[in-house]
Protein backbone atom coordinates (compact mmCIF):
# COMPACT_ATOMS: atom_id res chain seq x y z
CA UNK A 1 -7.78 -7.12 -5.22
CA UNK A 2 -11.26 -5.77 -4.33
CA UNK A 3 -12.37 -2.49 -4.86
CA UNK A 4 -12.22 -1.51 -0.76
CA UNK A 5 -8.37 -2.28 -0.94
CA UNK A 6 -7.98 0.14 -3.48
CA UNK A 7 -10.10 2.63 -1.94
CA UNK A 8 -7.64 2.61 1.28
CA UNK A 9 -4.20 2.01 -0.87
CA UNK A 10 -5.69 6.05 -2.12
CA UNK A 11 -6.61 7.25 1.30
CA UNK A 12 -4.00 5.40 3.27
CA UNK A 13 -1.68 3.10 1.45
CA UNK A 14 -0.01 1.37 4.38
CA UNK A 15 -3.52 0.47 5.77
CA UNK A 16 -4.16 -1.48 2.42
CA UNK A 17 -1.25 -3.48 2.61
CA UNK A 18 -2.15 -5.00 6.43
CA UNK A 19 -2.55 -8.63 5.40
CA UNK A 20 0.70 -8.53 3.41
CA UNK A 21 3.21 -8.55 5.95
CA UNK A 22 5.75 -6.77 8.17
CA UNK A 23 8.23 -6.43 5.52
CA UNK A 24 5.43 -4.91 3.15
CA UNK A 25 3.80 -2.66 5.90
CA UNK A 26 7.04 -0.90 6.28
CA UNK A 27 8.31 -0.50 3.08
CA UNK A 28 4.86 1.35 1.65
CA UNK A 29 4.97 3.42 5.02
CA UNK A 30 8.25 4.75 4.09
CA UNK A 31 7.56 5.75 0.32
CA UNK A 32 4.36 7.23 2.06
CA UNK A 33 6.34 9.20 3.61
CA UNK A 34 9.13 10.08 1.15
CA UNK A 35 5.96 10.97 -1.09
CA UNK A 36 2.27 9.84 -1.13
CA UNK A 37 2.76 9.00 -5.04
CA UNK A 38 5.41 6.65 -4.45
CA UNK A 39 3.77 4.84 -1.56
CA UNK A 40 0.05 4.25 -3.40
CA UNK A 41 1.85 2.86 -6.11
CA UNK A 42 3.83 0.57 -4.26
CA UNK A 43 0.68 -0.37 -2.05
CA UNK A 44 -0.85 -1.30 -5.64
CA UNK A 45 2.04 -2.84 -7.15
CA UNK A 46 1.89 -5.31 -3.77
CA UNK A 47 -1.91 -5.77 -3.77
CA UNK A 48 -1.72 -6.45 -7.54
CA UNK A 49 0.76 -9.73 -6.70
CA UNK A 50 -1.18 -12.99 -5.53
């Protein structure tokens, strides 16, 4: 997880989450939009996993 990733999981969390997959891309844009809490720490929760 490099430092730009977690930049942009702050700023825009479904951004950060790109290279992860469909599945992924959608389920941080919809916490984003329930909250913006929710949806950076699911964007770091999925960049944390290998």
């Amino acid at each position: 997880m490099s430092i730009f990733r977690v930049i942009l999981a702050i700023i825009f969390p479904p951004l950060a989450v790109l290279g992860k997959g469909c599945g992924s891309i959608i389920i941080v844009f919809l916490l984003t939009l329930c909250g913006w809490v929710p949806g950076v720490v699911a964007a770091l929760i999925i960049l944390n996993k290998d």
